[in-house]
C-alpha atoms as a PDB file:
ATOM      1  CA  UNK A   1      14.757 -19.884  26.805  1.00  0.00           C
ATOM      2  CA  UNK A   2      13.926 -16.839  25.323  1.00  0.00           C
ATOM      3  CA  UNK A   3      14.088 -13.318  27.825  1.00  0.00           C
ATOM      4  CA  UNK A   4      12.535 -11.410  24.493  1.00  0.00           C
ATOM      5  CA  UNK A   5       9.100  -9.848  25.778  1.00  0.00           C
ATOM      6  CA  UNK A   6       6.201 -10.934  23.853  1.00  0.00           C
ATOM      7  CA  UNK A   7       5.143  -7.813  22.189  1.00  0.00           C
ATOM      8  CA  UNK A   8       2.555  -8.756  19.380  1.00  0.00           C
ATOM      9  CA  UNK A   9       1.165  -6.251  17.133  1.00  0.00           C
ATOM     10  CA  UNK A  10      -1.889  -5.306  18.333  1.00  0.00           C
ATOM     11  CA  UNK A  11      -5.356  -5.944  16.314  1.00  0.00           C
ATOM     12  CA  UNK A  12      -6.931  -2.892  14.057  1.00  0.00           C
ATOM     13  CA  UNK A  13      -9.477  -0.643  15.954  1.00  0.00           C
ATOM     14  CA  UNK A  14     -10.824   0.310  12.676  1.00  0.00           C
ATOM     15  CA  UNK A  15     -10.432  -2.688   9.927  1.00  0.00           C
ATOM     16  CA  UNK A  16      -9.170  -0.978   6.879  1.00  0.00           C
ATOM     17  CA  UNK A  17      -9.657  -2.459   3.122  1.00  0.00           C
ATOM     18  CA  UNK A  18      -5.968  -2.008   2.116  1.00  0.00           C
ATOM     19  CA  UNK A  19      -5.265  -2.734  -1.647  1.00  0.00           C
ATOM     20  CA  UNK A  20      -1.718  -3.666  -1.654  1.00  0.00           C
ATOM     21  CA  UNK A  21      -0.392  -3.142  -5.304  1.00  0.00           C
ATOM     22  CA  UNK A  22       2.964  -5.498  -5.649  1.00  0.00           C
ATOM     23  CA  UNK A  23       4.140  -7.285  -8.253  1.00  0.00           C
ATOM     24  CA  UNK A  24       6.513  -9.280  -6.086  1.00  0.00           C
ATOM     25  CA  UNK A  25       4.417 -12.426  -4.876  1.00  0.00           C
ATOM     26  CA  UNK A  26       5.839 -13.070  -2.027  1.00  0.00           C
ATOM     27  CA  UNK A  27       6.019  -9.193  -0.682  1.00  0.00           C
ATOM     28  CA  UNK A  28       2.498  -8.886  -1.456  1.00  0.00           C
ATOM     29  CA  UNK A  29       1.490 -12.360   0.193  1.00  0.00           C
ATOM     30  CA  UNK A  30       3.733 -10.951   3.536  1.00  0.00           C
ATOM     31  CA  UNK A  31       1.581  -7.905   3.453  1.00  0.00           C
ATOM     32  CA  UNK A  32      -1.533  -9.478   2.872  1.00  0.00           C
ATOM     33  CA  UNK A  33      -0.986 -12.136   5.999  1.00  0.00           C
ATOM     34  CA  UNK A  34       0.290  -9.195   8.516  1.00  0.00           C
ATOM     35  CA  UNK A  35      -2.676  -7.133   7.506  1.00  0.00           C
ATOM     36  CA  UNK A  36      -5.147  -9.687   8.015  1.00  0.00           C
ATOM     37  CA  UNK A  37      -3.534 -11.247  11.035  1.00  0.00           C
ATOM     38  CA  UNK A  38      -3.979  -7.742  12.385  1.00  0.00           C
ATOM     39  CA  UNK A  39      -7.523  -7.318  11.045  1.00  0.00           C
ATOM     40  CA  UNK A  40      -7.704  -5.711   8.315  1.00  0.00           C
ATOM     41  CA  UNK A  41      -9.295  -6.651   4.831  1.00  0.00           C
ATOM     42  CA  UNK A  42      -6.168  -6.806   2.458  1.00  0.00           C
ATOM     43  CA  UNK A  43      -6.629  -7.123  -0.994  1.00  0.00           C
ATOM     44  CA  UNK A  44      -3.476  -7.781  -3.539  1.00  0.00           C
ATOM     45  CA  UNK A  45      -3.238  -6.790  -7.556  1.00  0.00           C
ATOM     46  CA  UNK A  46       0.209  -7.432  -9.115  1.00  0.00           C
ATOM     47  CA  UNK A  47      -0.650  -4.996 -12.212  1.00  0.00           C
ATOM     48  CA  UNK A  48      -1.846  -1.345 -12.909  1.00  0.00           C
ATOM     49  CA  UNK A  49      -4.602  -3.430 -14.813  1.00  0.00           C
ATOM     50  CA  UNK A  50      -5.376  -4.885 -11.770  1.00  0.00           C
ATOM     51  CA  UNK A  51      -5.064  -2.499  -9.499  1.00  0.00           C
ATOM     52  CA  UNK A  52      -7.685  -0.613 -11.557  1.00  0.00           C
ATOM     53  CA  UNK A  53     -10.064  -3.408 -11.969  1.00  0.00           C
ATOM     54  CA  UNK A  54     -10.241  -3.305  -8.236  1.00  0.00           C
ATOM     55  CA  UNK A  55     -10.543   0.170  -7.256  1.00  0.00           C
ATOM     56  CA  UNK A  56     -13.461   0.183  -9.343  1.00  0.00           C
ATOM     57  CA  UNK A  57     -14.977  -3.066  -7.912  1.00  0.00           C
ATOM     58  CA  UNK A  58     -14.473  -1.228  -4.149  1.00  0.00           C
ATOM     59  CA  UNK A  59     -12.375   1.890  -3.770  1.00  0.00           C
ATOM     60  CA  UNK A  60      -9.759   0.878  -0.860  1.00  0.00           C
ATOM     61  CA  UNK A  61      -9.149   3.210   2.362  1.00  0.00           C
ATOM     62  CA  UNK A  62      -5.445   2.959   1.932  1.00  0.00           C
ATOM     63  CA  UNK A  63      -3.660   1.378  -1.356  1.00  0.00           C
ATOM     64  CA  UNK A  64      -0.178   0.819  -0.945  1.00  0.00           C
ATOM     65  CA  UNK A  65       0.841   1.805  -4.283  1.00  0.00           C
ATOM     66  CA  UNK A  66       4.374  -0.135  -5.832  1.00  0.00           C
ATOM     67  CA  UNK A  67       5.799   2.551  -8.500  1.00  0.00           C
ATOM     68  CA  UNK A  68       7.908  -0.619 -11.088  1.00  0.00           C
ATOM     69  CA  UNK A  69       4.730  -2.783 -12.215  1.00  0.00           C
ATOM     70  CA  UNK A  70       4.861  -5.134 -14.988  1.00  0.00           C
ATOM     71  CA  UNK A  71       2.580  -3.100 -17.252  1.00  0.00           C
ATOM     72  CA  UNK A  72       3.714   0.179 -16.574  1.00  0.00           C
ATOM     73  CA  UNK A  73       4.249   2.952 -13.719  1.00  0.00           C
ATOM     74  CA  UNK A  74       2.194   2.444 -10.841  1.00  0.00           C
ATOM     75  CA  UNK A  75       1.413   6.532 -10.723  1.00  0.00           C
ATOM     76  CA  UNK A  76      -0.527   5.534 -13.631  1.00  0.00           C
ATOM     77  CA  UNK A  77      -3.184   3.909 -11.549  1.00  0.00           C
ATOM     78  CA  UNK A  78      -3.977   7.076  -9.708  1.00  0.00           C
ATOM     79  CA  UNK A  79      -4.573   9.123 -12.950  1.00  0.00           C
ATOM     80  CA  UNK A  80      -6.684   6.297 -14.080  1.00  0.00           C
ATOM     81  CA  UNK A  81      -8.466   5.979 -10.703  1.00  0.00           C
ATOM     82  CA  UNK A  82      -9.558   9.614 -10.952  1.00  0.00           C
ATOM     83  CA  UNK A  83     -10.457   9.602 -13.805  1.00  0.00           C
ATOM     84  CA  UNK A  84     -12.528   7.226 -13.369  1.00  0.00           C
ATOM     85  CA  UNK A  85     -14.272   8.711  -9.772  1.00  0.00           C
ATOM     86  CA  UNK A  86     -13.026   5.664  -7.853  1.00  0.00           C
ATOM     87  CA  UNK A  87      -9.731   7.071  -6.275  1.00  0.00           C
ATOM     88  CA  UNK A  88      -8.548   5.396  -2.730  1.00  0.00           C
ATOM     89  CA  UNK A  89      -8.914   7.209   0.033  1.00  0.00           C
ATOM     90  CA  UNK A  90      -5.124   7.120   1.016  1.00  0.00           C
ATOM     91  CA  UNK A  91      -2.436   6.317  -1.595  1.00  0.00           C
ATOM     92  CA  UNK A  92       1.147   5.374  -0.217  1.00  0.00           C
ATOM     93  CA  UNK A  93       3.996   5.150  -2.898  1.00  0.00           C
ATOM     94  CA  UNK A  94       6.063   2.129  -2.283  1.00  0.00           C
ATOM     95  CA  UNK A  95       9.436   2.048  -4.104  1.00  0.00           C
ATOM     96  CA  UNK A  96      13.067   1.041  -3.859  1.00  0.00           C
ATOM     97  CA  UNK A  97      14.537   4.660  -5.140  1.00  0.00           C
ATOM     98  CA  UNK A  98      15.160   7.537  -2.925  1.00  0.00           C
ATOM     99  CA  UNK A  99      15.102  10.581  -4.776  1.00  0.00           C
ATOM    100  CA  UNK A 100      13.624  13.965  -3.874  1.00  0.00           C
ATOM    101  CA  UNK A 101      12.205  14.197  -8.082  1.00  0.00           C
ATOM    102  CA  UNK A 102      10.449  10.843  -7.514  1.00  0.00           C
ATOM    103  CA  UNK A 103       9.325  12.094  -4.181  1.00  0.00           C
ATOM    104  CA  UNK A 104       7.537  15.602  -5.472  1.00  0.00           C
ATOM    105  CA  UNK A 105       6.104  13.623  -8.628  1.00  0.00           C
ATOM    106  CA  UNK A 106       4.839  10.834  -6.271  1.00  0.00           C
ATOM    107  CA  UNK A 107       3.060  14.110  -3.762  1.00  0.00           C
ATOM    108  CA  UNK A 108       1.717  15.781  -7.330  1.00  0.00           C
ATOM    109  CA  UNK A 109      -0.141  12.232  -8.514  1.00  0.00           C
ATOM    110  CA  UNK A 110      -1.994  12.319  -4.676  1.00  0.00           C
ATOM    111  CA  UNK A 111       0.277  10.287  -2.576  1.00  0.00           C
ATOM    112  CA  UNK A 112      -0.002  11.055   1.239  1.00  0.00           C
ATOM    113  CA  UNK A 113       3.222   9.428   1.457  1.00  0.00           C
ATOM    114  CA  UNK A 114       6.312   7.548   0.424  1.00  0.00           C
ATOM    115  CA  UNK A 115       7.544   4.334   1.784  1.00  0.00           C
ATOM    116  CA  UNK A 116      11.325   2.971   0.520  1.00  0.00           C
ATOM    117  CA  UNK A 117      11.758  -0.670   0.573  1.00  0.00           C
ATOM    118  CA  UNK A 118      12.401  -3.023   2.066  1.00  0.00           C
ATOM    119  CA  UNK A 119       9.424  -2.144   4.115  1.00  0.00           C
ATOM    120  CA  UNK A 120       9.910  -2.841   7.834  1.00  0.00           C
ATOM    121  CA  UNK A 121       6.364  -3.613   9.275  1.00  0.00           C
ATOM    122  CA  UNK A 122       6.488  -2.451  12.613  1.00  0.00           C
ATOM    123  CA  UNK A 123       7.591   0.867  10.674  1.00  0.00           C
ATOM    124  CA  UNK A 124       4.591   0.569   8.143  1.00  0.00           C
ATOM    125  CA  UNK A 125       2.071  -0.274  11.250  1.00  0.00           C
ATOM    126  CA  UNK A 126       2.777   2.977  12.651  1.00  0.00           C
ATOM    127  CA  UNK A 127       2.887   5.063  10.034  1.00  0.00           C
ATOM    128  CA  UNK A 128      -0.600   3.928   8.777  1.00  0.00           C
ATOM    129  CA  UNK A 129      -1.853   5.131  12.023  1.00  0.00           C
ATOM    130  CA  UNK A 130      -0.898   8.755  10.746  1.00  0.00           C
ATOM    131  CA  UNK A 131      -2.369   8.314   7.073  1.00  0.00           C
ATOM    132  CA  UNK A 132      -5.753   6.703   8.530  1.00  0.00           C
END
């Protein structure tokens, strides 16, 4: 028997279309099932290609940006974004590498904020409360 209070995460106030750019299936599918569980409107692209195609389709209100994608640095979806008029409205860099350069190039390209990995959800909940 379990003396652990039940403590779930509580359900969005404000549903959020979250673009969650990960390579990493089974990251991105984690992501994707704790943002919908908690109401949210996740959406996943494993690409910059991707990631493009679907800012365009519906720019999100927060993309959770992963910097090491397949076909190239995942900065380079912001510059494409604006270029293209159809930047999020809150980009978080998600990466594995803690360094203060990568930090300041990750603040120039528009990035609210960083986010090392491995990402520890309760963590991520809160902090979205402060980017939304």
């Amino acid at each position: 028997m379990s003396t652990r209070p039940n403590n779930p995460l509580p359900k969005a106030v404000h549903p959020a279309d979250i673009l969650i750019v990960e390579d990493h299936e089974l990251a991105a599918d984690a992501l994707r099932l704790l943002f919908e569980a908690l109401g949210h409107r996740p959406r996943l692209a494993p690409s910059v290609a991707a990631a493009v195609r679907e800012c365009a389709l519906r720019p999100p209100d927060l993309m959770l940006l992963d910097l090491t994608l397949p076909d190239g640095d995942g900065l380079d979806v912001l510059a494409q974004t604006a270029a293209a008029g159809t930047t999020p409205r809150v980009t978080v860099a998600v990466t594995g590498h803690d360094d203060d350069a990568l930090t300041e190039r990750c603040r120039r390209a528009g990035c609210v904020d960083i986010v090392l990995k491995p990402v520890m959800p309760r963590d991520l909940l809160k902090r979205i409360a402060t980017w939304m």
